[in-house]
N, C-alpha and C. Protein backbone atom coordinates (compact mmCIF):
# COMPACT_ATOMS: atom_id res chain seq x y z
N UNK A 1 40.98 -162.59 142.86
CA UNK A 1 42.15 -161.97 142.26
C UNK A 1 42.01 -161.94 140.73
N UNK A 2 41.30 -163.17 140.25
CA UNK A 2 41.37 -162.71 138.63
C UNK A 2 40.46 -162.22 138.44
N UNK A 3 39.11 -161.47 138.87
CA UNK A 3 38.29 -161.06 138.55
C UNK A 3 38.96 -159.16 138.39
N UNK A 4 39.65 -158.99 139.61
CA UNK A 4 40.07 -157.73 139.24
C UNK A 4 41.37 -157.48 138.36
N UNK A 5 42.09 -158.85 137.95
CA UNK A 5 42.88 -158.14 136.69
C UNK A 5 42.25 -158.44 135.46
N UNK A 6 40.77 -159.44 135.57
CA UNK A 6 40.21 -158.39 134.35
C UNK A 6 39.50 -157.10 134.63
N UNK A 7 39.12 -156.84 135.47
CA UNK A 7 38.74 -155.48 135.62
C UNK A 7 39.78 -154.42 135.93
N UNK A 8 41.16 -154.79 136.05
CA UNK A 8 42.59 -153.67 135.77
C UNK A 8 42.48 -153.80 134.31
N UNK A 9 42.47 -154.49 133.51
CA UNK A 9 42.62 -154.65 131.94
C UNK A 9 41.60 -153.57 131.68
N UNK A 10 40.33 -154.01 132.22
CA UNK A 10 39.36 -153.34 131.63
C UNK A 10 39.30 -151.71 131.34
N UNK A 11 39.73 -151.40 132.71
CA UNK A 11 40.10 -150.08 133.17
C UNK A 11 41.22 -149.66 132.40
N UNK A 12 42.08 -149.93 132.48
CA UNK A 12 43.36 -150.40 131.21
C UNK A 12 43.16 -150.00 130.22
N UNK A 13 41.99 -150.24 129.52
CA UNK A 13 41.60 -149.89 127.44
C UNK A 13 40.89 -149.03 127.78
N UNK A 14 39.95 -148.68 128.74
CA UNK A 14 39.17 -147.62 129.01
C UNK A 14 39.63 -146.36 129.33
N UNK A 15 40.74 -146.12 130.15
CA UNK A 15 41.77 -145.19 130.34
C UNK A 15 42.33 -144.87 128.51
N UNK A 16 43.16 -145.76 128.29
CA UNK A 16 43.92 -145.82 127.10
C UNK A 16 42.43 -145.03 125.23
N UNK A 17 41.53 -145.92 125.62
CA UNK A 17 40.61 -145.14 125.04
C UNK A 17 40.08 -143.51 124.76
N UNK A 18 40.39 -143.04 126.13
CA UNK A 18 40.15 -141.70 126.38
C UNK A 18 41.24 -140.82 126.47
N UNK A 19 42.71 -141.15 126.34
CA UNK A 19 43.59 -140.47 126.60
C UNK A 19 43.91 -139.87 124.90
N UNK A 20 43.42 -141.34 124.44
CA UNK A 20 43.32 -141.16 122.41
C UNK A 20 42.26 -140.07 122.28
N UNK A 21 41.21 -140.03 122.58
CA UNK A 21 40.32 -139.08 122.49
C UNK A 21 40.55 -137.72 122.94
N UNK A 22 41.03 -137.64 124.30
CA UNK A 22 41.37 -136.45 124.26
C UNK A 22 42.66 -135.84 123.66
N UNK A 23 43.44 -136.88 123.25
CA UNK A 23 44.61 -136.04 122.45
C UNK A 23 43.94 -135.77 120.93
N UNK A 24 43.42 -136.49 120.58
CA UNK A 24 42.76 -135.82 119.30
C UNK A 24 41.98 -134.55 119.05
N UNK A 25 41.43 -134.77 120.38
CA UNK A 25 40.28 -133.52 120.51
C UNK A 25 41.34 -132.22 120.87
N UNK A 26 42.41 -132.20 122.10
CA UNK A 26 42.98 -131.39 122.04
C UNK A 26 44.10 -130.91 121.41
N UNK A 27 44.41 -131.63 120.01
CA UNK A 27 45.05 -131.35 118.93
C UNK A 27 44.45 -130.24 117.88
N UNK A 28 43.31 -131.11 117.47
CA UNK A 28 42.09 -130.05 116.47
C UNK A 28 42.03 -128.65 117.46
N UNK A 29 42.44 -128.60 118.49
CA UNK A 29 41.84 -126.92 119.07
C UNK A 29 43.34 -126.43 119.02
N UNK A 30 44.67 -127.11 118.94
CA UNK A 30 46.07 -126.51 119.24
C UNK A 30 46.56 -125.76 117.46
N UNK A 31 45.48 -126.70 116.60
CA UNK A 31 45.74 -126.47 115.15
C UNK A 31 46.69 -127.20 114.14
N UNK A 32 46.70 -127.28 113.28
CA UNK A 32 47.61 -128.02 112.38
C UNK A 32 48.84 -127.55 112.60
N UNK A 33 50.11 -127.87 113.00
CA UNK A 33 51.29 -126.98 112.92
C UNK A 33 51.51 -126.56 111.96
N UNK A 34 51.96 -125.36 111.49
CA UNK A 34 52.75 -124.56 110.52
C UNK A 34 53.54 -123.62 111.12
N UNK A 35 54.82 -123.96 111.19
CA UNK A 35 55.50 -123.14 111.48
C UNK A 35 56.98 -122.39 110.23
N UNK A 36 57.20 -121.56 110.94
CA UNK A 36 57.90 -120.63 109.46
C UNK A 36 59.04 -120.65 110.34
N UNK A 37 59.48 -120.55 111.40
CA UNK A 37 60.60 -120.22 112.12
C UNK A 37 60.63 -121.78 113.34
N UNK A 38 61.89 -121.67 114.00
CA UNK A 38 62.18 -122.44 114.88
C UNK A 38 61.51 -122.16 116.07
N UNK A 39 61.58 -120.62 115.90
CA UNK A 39 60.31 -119.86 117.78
C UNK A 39 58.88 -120.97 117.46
N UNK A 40 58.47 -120.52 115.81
CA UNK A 40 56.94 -121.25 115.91
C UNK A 40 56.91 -122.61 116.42
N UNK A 41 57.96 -123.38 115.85
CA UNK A 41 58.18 -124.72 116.44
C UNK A 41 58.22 -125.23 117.47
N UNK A 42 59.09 -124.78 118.07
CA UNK A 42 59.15 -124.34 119.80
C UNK A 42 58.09 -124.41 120.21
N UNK A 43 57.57 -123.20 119.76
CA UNK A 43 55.60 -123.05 120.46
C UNK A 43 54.73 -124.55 120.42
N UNK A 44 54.88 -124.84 119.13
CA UNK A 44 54.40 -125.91 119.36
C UNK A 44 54.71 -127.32 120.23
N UNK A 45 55.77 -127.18 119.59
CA UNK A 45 56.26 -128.50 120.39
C UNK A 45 55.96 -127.99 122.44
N UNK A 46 56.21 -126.89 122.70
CA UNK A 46 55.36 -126.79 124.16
C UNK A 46 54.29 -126.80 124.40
N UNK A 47 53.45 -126.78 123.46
CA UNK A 47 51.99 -126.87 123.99
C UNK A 47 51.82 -128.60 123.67
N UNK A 48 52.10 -128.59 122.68
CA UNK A 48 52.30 -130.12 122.55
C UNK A 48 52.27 -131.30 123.84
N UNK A 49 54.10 -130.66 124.55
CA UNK A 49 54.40 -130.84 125.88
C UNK A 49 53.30 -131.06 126.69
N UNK A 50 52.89 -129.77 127.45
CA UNK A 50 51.40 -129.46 128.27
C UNK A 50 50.31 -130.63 127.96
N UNK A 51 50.40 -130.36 126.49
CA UNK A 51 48.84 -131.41 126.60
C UNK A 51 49.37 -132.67 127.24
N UNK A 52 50.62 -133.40 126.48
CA UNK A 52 50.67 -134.43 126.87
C UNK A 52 50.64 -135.18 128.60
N UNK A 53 51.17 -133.82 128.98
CA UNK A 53 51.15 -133.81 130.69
C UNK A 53 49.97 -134.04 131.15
N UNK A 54 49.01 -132.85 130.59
CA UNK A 54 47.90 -133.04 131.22
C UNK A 54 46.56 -134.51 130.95
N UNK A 55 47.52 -135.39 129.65
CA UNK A 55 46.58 -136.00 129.47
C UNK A 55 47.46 -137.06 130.43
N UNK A 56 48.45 -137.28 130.16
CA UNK A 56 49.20 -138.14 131.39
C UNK A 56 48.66 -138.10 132.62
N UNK A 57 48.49 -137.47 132.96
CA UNK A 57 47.44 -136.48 134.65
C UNK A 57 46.72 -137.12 134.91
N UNK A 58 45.75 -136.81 134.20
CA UNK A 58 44.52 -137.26 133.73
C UNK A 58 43.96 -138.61 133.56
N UNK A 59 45.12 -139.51 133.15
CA UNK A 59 44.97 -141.10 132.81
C UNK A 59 45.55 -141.53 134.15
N UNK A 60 46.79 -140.87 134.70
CA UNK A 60 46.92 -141.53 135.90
C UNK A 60 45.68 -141.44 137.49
N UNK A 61 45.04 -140.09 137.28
CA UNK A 61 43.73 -139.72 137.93
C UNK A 61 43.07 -141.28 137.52
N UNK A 62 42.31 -141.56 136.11
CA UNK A 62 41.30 -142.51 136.06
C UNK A 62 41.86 -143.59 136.60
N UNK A 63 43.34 -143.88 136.63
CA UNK A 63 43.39 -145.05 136.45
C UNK A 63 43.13 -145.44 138.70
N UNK A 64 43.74 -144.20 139.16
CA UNK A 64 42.97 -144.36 140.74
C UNK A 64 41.63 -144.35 141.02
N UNK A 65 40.76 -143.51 140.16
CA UNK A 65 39.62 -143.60 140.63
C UNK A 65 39.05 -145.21 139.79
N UNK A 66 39.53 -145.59 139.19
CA UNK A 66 38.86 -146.89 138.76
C UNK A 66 39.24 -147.83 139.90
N UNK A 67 41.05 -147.83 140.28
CA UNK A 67 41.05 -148.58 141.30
C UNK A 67 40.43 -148.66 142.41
N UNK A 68 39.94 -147.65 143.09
CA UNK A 68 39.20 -147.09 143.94
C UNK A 68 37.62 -147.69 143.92
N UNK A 69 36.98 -146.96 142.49
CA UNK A 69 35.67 -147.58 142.35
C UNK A 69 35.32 -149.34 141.78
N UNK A 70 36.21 -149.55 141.20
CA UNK A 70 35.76 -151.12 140.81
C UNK A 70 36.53 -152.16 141.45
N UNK A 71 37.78 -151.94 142.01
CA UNK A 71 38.92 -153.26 142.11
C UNK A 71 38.37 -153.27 143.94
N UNK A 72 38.59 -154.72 143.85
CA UNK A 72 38.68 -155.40 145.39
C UNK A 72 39.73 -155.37 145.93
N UNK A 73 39.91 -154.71 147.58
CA UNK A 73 41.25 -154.81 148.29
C UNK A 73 41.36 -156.17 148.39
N UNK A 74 42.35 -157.02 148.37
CA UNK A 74 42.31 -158.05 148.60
C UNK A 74 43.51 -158.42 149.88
N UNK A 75 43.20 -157.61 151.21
CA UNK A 75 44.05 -157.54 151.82
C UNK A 75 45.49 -156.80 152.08
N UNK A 76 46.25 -157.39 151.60
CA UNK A 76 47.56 -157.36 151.42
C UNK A 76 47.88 -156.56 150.48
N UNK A 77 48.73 -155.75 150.38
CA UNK A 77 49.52 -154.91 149.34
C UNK A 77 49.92 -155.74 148.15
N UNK A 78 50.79 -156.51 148.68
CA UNK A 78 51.20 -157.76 147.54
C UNK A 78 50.13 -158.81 146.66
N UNK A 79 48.90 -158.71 147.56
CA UNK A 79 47.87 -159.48 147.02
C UNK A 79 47.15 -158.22 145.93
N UNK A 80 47.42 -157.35 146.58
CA UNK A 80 46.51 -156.19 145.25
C UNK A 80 47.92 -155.81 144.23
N UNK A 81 48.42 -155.91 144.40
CA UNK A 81 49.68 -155.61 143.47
C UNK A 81 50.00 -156.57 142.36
N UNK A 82 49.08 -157.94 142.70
CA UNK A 82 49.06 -159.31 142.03
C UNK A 82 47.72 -159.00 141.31
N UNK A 83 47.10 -158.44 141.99
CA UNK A 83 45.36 -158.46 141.23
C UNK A 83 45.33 -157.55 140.61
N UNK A 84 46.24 -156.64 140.09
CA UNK A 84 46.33 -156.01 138.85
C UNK A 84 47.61 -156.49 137.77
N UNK A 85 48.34 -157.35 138.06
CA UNK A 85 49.54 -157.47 137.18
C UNK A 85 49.14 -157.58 136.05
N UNK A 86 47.96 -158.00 135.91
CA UNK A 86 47.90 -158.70 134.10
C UNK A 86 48.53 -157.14 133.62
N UNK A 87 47.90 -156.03 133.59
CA UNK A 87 48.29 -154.45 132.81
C UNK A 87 49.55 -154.80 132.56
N UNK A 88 50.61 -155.31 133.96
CA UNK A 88 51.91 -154.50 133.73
C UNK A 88 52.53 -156.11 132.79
N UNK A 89 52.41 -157.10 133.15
CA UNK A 89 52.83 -158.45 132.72
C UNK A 89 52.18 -158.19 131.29
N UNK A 90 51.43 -157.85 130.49
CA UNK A 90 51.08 -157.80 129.35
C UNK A 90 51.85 -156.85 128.70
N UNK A 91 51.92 -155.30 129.28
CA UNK A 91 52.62 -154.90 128.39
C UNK A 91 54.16 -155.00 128.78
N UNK A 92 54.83 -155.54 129.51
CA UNK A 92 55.77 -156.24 129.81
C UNK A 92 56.70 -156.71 128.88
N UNK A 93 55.86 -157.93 128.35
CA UNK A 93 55.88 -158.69 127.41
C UNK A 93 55.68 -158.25 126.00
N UNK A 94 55.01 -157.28 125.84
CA UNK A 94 55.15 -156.19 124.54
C UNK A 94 56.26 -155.73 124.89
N UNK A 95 56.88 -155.16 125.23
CA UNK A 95 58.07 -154.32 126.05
C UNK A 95 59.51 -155.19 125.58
N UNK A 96 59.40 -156.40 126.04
CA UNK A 96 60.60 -156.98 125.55
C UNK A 96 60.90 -157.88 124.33
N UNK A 97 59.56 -157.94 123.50
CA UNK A 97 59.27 -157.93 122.11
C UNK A 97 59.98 -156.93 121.22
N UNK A 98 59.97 -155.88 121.80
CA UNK A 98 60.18 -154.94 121.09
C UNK A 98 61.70 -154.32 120.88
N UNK A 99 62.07 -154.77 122.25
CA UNK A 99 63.44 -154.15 122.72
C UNK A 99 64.95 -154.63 121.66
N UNK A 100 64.63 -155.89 121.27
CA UNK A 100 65.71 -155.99 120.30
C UNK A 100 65.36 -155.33 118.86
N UNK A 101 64.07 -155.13 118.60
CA UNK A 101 63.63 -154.69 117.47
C UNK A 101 64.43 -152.85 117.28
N UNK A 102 64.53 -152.20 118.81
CA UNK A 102 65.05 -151.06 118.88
C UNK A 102 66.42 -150.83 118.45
N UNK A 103 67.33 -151.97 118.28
CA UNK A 103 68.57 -151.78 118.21
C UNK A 103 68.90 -152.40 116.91
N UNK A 104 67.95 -152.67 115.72
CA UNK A 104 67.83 -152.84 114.69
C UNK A 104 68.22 -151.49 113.63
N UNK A 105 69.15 -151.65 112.49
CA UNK A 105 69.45 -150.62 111.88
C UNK A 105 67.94 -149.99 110.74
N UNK A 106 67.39 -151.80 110.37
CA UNK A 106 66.12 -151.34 109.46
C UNK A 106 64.84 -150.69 110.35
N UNK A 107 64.77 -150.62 111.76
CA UNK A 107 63.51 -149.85 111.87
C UNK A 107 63.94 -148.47 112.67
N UNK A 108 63.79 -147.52 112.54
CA UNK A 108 63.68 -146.31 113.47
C UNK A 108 63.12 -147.03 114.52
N UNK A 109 64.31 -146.37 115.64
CA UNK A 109 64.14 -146.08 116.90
C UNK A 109 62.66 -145.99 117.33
N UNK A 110 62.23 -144.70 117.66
CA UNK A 110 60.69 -143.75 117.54
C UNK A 110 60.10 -144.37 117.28
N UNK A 111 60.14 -144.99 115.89
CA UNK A 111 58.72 -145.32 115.09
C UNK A 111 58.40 -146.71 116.40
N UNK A 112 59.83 -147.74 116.09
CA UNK A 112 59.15 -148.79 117.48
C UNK A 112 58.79 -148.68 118.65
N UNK A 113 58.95 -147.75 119.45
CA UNK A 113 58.46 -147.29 120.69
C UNK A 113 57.32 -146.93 120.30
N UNK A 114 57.13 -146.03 119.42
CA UNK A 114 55.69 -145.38 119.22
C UNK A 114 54.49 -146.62 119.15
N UNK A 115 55.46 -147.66 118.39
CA UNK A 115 54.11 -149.13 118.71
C UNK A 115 53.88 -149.67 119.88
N UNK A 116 55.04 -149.57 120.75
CA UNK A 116 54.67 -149.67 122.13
C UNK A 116 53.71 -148.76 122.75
N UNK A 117 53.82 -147.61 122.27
CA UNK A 117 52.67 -146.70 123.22
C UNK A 117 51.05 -146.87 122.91
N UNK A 118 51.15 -147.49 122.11
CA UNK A 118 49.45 -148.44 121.63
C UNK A 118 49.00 -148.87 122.96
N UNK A 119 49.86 -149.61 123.65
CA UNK A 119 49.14 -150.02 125.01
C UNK A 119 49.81 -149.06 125.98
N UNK A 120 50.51 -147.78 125.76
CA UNK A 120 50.12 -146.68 127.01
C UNK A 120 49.98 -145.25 126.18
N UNK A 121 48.45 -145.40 125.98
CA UNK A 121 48.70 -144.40 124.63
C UNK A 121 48.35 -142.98 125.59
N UNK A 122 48.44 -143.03 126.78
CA UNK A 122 48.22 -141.74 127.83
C UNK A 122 49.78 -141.04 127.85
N UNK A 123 50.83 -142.08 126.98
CA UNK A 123 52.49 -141.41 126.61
C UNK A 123 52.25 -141.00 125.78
N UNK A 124 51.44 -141.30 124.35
CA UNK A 124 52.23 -141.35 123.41
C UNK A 124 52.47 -139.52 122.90
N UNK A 125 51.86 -138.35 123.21
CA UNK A 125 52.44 -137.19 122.76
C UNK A 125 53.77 -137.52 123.19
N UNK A 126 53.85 -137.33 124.83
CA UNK A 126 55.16 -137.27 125.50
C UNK A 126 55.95 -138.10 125.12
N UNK A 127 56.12 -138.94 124.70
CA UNK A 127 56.90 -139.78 123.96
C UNK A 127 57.55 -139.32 122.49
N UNK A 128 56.31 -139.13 121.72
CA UNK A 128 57.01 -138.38 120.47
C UNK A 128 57.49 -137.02 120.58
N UNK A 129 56.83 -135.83 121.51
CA UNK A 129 56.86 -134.69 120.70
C UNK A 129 58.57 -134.55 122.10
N UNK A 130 59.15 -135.64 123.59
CA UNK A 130 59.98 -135.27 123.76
C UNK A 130 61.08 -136.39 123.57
N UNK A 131 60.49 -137.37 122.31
CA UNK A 131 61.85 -138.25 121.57
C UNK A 131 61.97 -139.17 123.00
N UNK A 132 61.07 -139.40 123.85
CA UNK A 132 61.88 -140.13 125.09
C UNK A 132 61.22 -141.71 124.56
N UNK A 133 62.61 -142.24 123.74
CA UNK A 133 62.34 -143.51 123.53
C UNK A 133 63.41 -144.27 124.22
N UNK A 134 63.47 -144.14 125.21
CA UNK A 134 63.83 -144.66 126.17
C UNK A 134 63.60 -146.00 127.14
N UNK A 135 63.68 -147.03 126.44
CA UNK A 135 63.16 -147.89 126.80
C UNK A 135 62.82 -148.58 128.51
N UNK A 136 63.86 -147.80 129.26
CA UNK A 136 63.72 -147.80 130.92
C UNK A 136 62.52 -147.02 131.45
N UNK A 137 62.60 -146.38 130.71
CA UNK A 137 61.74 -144.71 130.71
C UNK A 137 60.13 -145.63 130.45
N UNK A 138 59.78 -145.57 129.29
CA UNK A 138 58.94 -146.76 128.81
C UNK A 138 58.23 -147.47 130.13
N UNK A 139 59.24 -148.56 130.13
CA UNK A 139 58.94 -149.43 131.54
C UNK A 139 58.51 -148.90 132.67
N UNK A 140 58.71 -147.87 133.07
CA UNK A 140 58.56 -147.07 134.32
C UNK A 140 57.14 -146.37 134.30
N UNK A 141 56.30 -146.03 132.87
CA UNK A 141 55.75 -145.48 132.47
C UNK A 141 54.06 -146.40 132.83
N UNK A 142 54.93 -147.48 132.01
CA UNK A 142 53.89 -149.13 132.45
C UNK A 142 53.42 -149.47 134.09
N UNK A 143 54.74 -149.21 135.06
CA UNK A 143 54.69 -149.40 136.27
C UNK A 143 53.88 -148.38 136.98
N UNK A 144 53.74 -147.20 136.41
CA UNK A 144 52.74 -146.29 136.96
C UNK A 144 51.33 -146.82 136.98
N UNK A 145 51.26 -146.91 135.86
CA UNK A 145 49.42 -147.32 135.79
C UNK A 145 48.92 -148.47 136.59
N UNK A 146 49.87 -149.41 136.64
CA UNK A 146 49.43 -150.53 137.70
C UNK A 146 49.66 -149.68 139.27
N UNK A 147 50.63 -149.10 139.81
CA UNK A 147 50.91 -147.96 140.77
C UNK A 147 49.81 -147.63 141.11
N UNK A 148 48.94 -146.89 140.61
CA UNK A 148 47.74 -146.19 140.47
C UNK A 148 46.40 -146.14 140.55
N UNK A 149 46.27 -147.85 140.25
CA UNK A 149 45.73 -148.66 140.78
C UNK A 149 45.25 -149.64 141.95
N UNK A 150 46.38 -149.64 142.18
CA UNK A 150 46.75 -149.84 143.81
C UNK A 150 46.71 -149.07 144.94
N UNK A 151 47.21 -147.72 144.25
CA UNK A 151 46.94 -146.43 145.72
C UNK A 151 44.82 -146.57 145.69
N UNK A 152 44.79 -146.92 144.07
CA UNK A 152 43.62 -146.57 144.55
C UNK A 152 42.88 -147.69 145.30
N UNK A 153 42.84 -148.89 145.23
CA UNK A 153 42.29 -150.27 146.21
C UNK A 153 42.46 -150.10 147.61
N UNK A 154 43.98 -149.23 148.16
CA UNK A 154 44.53 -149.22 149.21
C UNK A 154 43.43 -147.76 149.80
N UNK A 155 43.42 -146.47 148.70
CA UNK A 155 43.03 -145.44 149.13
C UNK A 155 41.37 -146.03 149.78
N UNK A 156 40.65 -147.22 149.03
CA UNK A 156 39.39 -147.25 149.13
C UNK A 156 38.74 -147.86 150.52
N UNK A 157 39.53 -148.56 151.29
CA UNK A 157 39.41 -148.98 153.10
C UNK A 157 39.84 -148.11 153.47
């Protein structure tokens, strides 16, 4: 069991690694925004949208096929649901670090969530470009990737 929540972790920064990469990469091709009107804005902020979906997609894809290719069933649903917790118990615990910090007058809202999405950075467009700083929202976001992980251990017998 602890061998595969370091290998959920692992999978974890490795996902999170590439979701940074491809939002960068598919930023430089969407262009610098400049917009003159609210339509241009719009535009952007939807493609914006899209990418973020598709990189969301995309991270939740790796994060099954990692479960799939590296993690051990370890029986039981509850036993594989344990052999990945470190992901969700770590950022968990970032999570409720943060949560009184949100209802603070000296920091923006945004800006502190946005430090939360460091460890689910496969949100962070969708997070900024649709303001969902939502801290339930957030949490639910965390619960996927461990989710995902698990269909994939379960998908792999």
């Amino acid at each position: 069991m602890l061998k595969n929540n370091v290998k959920a972790l692992t999978i974890h920064i490795f996902v999170n690694i590439i979701s940074v990469l491809l939002y960068y990469m598919l930023v430089i091709n969407v262009g610098v925004a400049e917009w003159v009107s609210e339509a241009a804005y719009k535009a952007h902020v939807d493609k914006m949208v899209i990418i973020g979906l598709v990189i969301a997609l995309l991270a939740f894809a790796l994060y099954f096929i990692g479960g799939r290719l590296f993690l051990r069933d370890q029986g039981r649903i509850w036993k594989n649901v344990l052999s990945v917790s470190s992901v969700f118990f770590l950022g968990f615990i970032w999570w409720l670090m943060i949560l009184p910090l949100s209802n603070l007058e000296v920091f923006s809202k945004a800006n502190v969530w946005q430090t939360f999405s460091i460890y689910t950075s496969y949100m962070l467009t969708l997070i900024d470009y649709l303001e969902a700083d939502i801290p339930i929202l957030l949490l639910l976001c965390l619960m996927l990737s461990t989710l995902f992980m698990v269909l994939g251990i379960k998908k792999k017998g």
